[in-house]
N, C-alpha and C. Protein backbone atom coordinates (compact mmCIF):
# COMPACT_ATOMS: atom_id res chain seq x y z
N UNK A 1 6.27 -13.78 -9.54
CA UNK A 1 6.41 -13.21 -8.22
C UNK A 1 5.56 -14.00 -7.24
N UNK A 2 6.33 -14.62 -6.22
CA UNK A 2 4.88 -15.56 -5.36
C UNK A 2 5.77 -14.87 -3.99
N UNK A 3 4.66 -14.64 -3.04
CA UNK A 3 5.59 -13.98 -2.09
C UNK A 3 5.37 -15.68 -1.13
N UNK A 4 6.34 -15.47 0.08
CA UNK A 4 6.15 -16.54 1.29
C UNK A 4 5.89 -16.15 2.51
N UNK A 5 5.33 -16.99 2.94
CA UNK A 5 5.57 -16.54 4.84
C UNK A 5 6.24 -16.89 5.60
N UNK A 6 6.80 -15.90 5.97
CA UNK A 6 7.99 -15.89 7.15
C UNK A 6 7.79 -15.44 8.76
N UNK A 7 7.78 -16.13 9.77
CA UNK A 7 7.50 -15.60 11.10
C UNK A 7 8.87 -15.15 11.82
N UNK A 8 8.22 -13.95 12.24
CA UNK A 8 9.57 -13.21 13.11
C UNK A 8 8.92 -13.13 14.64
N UNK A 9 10.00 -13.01 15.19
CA UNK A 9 9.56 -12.42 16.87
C UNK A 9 8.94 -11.17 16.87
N UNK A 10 9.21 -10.05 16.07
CA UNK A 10 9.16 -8.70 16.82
C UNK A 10 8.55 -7.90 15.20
N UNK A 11 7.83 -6.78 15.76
CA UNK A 11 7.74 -5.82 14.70
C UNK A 11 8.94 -4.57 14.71
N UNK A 12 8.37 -3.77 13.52
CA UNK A 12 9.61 -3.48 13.12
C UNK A 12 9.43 -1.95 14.57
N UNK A 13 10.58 -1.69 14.32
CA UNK A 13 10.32 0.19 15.02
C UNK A 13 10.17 1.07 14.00
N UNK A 14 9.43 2.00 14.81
CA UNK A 14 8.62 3.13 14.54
C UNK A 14 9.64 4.03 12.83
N UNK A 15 10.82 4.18 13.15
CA UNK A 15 11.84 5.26 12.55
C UNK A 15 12.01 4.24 11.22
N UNK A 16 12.24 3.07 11.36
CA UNK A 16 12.83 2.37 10.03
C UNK A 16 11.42 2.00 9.50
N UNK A 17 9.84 2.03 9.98
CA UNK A 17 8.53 2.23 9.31
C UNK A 17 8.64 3.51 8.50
N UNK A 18 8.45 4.67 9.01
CA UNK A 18 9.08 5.51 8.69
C UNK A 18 9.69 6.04 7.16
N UNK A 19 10.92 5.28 7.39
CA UNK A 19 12.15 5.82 6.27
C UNK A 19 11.24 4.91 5.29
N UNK A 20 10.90 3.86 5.64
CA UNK A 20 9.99 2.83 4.21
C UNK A 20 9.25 3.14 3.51
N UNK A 21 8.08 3.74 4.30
CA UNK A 21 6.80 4.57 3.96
C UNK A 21 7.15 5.43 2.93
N UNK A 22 8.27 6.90 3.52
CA UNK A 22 8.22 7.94 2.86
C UNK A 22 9.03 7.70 1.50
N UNK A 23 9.90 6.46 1.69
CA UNK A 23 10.57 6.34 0.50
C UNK A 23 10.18 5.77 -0.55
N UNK A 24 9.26 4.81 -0.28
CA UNK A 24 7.66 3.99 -1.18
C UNK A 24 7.17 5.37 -1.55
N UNK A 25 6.53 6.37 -1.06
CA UNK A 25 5.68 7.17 -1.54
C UNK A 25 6.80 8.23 -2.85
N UNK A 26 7.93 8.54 -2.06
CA UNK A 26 8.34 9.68 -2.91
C UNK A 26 8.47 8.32 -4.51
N UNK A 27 8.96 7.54 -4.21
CA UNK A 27 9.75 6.56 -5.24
C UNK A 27 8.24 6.73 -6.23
N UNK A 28 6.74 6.25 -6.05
CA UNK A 28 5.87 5.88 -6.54
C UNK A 28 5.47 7.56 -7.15
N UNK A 29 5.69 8.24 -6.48
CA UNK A 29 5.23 9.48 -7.11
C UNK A 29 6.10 9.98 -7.78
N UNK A 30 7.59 9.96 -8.25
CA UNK A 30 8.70 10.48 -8.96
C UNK A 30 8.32 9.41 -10.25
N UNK A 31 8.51 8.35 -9.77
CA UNK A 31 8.29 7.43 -11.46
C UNK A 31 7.04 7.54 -11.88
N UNK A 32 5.56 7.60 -11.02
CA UNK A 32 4.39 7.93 -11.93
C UNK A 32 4.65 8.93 -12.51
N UNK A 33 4.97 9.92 -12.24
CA UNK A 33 4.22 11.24 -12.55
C UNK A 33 5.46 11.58 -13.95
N UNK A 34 6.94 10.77 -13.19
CA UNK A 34 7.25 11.45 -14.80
C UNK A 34 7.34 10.47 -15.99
N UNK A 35 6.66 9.12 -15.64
CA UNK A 35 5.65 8.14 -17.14
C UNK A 35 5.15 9.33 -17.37
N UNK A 36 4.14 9.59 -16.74
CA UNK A 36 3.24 10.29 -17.33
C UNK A 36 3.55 11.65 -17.88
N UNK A 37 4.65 12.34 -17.36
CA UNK A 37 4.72 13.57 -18.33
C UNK A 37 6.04 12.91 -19.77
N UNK A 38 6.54 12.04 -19.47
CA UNK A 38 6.64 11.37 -20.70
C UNK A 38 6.26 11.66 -21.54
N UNK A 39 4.28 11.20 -21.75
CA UNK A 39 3.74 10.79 -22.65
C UNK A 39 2.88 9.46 -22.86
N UNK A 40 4.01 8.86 -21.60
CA UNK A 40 3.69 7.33 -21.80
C UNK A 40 2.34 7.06 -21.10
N UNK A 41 1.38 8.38 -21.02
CA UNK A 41 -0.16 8.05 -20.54
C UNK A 41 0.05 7.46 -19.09
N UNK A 42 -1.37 7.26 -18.52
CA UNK A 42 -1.31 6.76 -16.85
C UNK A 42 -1.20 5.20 -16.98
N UNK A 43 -0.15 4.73 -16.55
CA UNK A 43 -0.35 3.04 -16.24
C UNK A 43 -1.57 2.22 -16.43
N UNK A 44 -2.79 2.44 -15.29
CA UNK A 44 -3.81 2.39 -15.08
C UNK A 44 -4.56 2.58 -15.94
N UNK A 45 -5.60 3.49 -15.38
CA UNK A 45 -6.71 3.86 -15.68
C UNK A 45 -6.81 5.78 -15.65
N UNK A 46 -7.68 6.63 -15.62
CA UNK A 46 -7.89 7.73 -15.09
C UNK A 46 -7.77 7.94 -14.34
N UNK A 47 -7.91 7.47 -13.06
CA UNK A 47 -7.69 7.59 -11.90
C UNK A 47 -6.79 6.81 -11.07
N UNK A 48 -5.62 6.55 -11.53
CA UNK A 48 -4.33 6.15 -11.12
C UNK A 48 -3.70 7.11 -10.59
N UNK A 49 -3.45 8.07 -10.99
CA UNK A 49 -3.21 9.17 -10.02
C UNK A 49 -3.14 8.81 -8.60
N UNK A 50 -3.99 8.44 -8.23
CA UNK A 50 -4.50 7.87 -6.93
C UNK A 50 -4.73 6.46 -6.30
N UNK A 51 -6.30 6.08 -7.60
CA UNK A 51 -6.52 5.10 -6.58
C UNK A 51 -6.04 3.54 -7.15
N UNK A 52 -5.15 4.00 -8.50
CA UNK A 52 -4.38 3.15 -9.06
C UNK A 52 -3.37 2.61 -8.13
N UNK A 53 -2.53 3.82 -7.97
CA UNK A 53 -1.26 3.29 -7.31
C UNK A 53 -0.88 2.33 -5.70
N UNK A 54 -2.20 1.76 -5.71
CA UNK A 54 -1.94 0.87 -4.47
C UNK A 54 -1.45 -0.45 -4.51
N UNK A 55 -1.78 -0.37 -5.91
CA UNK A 55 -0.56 -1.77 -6.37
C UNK A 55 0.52 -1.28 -6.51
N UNK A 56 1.61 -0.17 -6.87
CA UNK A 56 2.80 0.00 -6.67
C UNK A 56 3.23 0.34 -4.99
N UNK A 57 2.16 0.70 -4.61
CA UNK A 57 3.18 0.97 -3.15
C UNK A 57 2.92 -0.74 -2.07
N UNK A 58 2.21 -1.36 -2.62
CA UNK A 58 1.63 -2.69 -2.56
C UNK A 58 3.40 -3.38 -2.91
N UNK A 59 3.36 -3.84 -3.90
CA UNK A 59 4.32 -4.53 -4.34
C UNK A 59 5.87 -4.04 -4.12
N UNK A 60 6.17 -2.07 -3.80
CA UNK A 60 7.25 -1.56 -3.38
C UNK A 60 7.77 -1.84 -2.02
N UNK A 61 6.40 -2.10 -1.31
CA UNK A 61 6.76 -2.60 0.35
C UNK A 61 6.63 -3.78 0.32
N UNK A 62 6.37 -4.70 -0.69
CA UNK A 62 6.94 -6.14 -0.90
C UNK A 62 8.15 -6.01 -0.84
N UNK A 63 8.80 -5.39 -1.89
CA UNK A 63 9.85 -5.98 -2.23
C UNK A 63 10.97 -5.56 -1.00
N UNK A 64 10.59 -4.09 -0.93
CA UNK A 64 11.91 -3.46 0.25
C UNK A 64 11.77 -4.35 1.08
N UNK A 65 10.73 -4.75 1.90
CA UNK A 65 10.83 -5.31 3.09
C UNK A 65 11.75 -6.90 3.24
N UNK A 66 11.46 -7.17 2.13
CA UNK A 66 12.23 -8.50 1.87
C UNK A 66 13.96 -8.06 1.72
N UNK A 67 14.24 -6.99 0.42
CA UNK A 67 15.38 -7.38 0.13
C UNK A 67 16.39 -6.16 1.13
N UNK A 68 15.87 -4.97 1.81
CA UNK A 68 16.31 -4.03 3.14
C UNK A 68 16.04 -5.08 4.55
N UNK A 69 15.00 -5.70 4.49
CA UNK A 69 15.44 -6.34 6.09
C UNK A 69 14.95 -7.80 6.01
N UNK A 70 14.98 -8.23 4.67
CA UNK A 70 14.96 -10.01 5.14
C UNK A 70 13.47 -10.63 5.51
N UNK A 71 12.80 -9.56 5.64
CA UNK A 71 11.25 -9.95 6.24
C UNK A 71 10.31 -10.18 4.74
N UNK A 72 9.75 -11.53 5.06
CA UNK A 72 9.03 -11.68 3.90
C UNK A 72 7.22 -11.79 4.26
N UNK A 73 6.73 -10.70 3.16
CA UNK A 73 4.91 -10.44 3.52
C UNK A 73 5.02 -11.18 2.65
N UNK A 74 3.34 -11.34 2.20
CA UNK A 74 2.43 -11.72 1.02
C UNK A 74 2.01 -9.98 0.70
N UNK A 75 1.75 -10.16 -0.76
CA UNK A 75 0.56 -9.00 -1.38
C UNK A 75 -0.56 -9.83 -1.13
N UNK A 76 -1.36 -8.70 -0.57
CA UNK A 76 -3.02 -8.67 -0.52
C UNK A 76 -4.17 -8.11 -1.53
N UNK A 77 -4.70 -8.72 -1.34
CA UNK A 77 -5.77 -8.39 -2.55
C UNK A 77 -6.92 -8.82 -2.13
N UNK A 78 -8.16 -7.27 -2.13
CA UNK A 78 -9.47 -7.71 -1.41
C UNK A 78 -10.09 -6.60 -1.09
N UNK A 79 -11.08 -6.16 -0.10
CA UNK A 79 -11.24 -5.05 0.40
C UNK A 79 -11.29 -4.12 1.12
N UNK A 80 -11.70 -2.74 1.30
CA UNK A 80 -11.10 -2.00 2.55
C UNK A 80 -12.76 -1.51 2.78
N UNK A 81 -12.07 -0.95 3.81
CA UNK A 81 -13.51 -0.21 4.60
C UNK A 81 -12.28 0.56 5.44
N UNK A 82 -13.31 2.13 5.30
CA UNK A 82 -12.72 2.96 6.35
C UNK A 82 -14.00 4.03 6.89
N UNK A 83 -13.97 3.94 8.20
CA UNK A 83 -14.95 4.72 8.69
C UNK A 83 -14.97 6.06 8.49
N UNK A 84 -15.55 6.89 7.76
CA UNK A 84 -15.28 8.55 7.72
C UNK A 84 -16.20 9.30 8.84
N UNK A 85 -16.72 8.47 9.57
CA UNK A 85 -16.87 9.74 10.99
C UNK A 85 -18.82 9.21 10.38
N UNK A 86 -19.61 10.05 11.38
CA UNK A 86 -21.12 9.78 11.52
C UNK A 86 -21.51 8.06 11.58
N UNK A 87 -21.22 7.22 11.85
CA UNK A 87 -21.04 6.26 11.42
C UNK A 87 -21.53 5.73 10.13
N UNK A 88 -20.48 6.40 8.81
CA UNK A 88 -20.38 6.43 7.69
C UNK A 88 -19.16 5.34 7.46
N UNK A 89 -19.54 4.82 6.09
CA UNK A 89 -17.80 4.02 5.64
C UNK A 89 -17.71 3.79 4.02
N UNK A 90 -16.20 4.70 4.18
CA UNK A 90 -15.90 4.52 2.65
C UNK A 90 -15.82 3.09 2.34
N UNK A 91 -15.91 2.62 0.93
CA UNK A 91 -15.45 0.74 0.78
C UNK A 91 -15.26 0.54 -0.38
N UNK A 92 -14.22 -0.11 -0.69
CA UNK A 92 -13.33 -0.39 -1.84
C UNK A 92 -14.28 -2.18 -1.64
N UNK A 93 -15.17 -2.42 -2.45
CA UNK A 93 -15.42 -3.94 -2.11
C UNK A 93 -15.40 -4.92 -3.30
N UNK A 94 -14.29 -5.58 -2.99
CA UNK A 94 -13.75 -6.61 -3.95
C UNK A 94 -14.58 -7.34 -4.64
N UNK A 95 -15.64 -7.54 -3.77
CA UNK A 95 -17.18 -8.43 -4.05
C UNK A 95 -17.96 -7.93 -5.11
N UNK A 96 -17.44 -6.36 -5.51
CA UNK A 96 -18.49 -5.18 -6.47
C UNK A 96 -17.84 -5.60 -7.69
N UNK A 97 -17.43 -6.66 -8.19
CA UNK A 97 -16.64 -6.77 -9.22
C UNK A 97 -14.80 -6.40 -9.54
N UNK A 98 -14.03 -6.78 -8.72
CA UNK A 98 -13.06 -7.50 -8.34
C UNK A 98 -12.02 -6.98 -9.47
N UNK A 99 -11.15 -7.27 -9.83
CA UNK A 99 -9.78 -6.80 -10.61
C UNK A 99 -10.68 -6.74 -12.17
N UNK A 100 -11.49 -6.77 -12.19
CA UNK A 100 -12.06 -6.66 -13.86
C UNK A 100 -12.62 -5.14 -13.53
N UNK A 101 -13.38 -4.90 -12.43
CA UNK A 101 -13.98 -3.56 -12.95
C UNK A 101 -13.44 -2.38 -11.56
N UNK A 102 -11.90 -3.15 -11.57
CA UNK A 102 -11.21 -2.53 -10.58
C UNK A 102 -11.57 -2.21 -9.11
N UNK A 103 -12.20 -2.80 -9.00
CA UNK A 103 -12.78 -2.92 -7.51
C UNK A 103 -12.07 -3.62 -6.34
N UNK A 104 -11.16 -2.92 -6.18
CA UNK A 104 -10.20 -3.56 -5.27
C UNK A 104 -9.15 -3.23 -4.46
N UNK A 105 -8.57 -3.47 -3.43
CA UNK A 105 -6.92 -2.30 -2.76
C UNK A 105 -6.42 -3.57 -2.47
N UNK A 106 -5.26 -3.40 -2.49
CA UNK A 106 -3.38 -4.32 -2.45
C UNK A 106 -2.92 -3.34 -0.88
N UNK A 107 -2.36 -4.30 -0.57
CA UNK A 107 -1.69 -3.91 1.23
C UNK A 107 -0.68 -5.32 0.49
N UNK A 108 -0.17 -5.49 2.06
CA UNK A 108 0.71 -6.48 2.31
C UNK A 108 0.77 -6.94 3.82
N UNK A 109 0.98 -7.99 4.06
CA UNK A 109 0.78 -8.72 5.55
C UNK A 109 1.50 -10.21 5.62
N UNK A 110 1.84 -10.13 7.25
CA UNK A 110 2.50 -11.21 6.73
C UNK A 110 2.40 -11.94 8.72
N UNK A 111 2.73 -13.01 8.71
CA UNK A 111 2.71 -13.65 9.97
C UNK A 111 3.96 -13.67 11.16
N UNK A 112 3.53 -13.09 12.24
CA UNK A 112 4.68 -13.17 12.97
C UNK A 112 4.29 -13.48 14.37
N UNK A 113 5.10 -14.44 14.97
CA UNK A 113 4.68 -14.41 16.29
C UNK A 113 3.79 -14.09 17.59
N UNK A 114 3.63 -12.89 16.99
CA UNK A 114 3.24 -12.14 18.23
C UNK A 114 1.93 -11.50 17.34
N UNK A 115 1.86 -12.20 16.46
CA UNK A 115 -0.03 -12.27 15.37
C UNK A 115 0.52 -11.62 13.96
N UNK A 116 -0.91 -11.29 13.71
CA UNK A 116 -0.49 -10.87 11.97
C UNK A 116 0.21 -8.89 12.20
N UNK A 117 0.44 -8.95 10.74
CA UNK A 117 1.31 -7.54 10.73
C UNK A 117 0.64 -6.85 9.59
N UNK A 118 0.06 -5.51 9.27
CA UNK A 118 -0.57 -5.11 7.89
C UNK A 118 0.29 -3.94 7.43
N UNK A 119 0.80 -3.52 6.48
CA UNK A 119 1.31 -2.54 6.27
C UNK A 119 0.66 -2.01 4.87
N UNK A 120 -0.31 -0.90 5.13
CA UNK A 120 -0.47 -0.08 3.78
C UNK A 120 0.30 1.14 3.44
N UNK A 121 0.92 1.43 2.93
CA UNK A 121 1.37 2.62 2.39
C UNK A 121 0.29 3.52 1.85
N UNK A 122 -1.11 3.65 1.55
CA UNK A 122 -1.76 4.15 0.73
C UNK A 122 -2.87 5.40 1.88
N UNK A 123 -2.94 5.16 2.92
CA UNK A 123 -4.04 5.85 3.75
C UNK A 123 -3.91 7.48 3.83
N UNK A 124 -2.74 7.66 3.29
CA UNK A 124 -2.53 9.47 3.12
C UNK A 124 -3.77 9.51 1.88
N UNK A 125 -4.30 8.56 1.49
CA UNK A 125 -4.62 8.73 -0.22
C UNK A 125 -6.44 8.69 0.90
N UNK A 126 -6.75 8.59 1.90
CA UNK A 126 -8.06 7.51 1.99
C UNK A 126 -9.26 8.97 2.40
N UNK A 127 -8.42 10.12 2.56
CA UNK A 127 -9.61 11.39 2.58
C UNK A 127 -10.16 11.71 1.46
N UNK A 128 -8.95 12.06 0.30
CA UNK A 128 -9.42 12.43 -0.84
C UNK A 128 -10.62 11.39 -1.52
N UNK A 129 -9.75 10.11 -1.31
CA UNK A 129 -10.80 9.36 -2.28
C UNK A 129 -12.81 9.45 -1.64
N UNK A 130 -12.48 9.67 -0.65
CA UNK A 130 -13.66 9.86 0.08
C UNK A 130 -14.35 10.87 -0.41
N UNK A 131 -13.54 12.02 -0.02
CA UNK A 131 -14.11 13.38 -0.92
C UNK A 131 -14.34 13.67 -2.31
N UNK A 132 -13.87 12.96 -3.40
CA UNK A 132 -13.63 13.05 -4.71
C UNK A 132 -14.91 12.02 -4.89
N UNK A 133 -15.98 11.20 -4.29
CA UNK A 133 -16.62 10.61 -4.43
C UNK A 133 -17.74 11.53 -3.83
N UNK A 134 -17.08 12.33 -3.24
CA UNK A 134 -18.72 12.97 -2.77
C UNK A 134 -19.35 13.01 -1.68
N UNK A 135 -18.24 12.19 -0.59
CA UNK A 135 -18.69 12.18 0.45
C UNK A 135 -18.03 12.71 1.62
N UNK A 136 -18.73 13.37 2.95
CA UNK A 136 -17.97 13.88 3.53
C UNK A 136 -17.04 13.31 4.96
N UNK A 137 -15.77 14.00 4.92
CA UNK A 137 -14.84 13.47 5.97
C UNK A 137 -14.89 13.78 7.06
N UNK A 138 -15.85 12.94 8.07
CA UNK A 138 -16.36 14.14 9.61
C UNK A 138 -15.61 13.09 10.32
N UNK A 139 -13.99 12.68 9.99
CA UNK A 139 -12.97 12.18 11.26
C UNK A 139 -11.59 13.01 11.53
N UNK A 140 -11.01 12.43 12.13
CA UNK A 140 -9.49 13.12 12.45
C UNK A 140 -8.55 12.39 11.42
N UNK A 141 -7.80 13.08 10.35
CA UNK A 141 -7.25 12.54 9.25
C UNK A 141 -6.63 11.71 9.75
N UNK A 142 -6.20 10.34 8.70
CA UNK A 142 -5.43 9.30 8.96
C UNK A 142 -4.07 9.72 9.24
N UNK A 143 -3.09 8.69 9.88
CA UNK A 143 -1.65 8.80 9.06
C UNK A 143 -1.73 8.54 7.89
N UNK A 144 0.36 8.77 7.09
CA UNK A 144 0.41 8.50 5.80
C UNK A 144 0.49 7.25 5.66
N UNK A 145 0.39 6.39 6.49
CA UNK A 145 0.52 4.82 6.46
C UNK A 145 -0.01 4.23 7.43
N UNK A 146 -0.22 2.75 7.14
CA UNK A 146 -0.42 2.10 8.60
C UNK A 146 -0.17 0.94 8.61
N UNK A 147 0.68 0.36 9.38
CA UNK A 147 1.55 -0.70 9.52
C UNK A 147 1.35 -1.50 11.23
N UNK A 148 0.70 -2.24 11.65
CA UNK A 148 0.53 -3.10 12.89
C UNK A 148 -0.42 -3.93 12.44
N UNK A 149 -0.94 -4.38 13.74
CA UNK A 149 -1.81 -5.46 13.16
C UNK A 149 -2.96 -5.17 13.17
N UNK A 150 -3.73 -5.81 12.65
CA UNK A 150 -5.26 -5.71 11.89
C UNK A 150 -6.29 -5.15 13.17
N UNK A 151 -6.04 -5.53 14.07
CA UNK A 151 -6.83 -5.39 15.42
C UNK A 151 -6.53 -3.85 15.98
N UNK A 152 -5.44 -3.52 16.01
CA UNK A 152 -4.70 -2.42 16.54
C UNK A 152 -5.32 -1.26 15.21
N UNK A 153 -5.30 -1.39 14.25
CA UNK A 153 -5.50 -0.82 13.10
C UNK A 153 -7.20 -0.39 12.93
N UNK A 154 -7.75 -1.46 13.29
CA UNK A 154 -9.48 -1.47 13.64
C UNK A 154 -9.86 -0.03 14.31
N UNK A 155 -8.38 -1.00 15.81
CA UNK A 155 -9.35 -0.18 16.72
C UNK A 155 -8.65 1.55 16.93
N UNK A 156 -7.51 2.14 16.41
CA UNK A 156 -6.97 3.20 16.62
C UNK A 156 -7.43 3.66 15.13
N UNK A 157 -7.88 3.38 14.07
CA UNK A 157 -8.01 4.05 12.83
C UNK A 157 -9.67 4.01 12.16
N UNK A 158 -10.21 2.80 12.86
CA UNK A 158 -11.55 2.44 12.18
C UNK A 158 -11.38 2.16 10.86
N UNK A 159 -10.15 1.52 10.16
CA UNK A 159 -9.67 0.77 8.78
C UNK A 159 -10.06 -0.66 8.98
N UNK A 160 -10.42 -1.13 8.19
CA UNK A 160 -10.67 -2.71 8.42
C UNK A 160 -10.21 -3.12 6.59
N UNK A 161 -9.40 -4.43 6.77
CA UNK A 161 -9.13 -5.29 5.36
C UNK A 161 -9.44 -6.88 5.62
N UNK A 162 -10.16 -6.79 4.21
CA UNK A 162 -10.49 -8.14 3.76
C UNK A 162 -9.42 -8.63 2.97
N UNK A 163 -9.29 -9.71 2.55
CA UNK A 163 -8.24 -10.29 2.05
C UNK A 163 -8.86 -11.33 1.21
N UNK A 164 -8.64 -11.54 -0.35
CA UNK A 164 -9.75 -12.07 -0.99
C UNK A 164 -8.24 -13.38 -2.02
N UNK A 165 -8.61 -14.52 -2.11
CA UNK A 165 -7.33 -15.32 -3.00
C UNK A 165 -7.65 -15.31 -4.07
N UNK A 166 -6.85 -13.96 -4.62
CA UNK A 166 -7.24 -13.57 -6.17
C UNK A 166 -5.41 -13.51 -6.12
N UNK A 167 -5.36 -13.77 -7.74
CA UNK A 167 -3.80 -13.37 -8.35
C UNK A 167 -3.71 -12.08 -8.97
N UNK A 168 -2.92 -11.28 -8.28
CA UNK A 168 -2.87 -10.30 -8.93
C UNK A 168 -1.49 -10.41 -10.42
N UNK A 169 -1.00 -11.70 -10.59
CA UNK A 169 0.49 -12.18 -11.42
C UNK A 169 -0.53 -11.21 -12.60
N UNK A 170 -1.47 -10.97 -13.48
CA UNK A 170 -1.32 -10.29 -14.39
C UNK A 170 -1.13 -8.72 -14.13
N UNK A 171 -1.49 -8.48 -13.49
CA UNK A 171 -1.44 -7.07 -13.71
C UNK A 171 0.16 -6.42 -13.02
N UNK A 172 1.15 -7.65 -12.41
CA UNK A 172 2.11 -7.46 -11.95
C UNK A 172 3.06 -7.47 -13.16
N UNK A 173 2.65 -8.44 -14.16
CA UNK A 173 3.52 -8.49 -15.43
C UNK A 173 3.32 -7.68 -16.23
N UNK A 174 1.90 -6.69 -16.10
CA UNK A 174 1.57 -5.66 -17.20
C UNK A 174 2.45 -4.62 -16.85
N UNK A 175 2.59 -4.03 -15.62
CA UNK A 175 3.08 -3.11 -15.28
C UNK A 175 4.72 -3.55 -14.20
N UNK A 176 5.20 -4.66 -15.02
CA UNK A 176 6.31 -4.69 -14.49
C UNK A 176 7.46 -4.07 -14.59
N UNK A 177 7.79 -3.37 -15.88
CA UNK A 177 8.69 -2.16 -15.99
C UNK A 177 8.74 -1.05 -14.88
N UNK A 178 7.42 -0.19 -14.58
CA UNK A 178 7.19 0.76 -13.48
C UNK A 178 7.29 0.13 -12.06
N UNK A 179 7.11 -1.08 -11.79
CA UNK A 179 7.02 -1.64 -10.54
C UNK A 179 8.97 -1.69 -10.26
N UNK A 180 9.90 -2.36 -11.11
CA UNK A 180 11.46 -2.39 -11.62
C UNK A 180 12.06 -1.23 -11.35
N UNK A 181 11.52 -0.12 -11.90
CA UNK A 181 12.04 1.54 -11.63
C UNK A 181 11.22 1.55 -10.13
N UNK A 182 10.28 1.59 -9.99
CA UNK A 182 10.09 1.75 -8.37
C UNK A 182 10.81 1.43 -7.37
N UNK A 183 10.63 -0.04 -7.01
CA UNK A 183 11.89 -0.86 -6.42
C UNK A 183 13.08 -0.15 -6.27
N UNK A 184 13.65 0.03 -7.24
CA UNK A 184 15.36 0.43 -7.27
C UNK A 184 15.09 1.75 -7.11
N UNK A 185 14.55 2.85 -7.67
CA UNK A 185 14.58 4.12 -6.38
C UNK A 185 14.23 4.24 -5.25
N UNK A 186 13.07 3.26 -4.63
CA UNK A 186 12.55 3.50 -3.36
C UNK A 186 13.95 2.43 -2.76
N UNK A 187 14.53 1.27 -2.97
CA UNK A 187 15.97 0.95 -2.49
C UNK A 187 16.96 1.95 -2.21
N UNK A 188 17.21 2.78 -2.93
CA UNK A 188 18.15 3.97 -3.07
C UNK A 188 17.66 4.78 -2.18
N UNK A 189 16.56 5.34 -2.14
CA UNK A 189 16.17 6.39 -1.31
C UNK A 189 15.89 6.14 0.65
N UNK A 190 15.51 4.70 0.78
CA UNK A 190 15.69 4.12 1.83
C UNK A 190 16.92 3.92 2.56
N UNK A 191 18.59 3.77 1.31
CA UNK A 191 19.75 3.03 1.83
C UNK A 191 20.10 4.58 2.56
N UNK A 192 19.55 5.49 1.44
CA UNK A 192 20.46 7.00 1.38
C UNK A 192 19.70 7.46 3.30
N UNK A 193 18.52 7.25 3.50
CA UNK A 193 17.81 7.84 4.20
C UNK A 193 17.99 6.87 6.12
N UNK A 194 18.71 6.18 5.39
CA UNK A 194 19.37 4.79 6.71
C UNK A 194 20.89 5.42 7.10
N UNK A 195 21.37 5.60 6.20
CA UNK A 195 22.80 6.58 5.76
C UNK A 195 22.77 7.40 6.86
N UNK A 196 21.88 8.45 6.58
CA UNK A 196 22.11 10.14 7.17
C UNK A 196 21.31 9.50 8.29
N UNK A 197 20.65 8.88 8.73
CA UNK A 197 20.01 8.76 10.03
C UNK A 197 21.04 8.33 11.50
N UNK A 198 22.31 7.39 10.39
CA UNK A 198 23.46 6.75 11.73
C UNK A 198 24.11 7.36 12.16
């Protein structure tokens, strides 16, 4: 999987962000959850549940975006920071030991004209993890996503991403079966959800 860069004129609109997002999320949460009542254990780790799955909604808004509208990101790999209010900040830091001791979040971004573009699917996830660590959330909750550019994202969310040139190709081939079933329902659930919208 090597993604490319592609420059466009324009970002996308608001409604077809939207149908992407919610269809990445339901898609990532219908195939985790029923691996896991399977049997077939969590992909991940223990805490995939959560703070696993940012490589599937990582690599799900790879792929839709390419093969629903032609637009090609890169996956990212590196770290986050998000301000939780007092001037406090949660941080995922890649630097704390990196894809070995899981220290790390996947987005996607890609170059266009009119500057860079970030799209995470994961920020519905960025209270809990805050709270489940122990610390408290004294901001106005995120959206379930966030998709513009890095600057716009700074300054309306207090999210900031690093971007670190690490390969994530193993852990894309470990878990390439679940990433395969992702894809093709979050495709389906996007075409169906483009459908009833015309």
């Amino acid at each position: 999987m090597k993604a490319k860069r592609a420059r466009t004129n324009q970002m996308l609109p608001l409604n077809i962000k939207d149908i992407i997002a919610e269809s990445i999320h339901q898609a990532v949460t219908e195939i985790i959850d029923a691996f896991e009542a399977s049997g077939g254990g969590t992909p991940l780790k223990a805490d995939a549940k959560m703070k696993g799955r940012c490589l599937y909604y990582a690599t799900a808004a790879w792929y839709l975006t390419g093969d629903i509208l032609g637009q090609e990101f890169e996956l990212q790999m590196g770290s986050l920071g998000v301000g939780i209010g007092n001037e406090q900040m949660m941080k995922i830091d890649f630097e704390a030991g990196g894809m070995e001791k899981r220290s790390f979040h996947m987005w996607i971004a890609r170059d266009t004209s009119v500057g860079v573009e970030t799209v995470d699917l994961t920020s519905r996830f960025f209270k809990d993890w805050t709270t489940e660590a122990g610390h408290p959330w004294d901001r106005a909750d995120l959206p379930n996503y966030l998709w513009d550019s890095p600057k716009a994202i700074i300054s309306k969310h207090d999210v900031w991403y690093k971007p670190y040139s690490a390969s994530a190709q193993a852990m894309l081939d470990q878990n390439e079966a679940l990433i395969d079933a992702i894809r093709a329902h979050a495709r389906q659930l996007v075409q169906q959800r483009l459908t009833s919208s015309s």
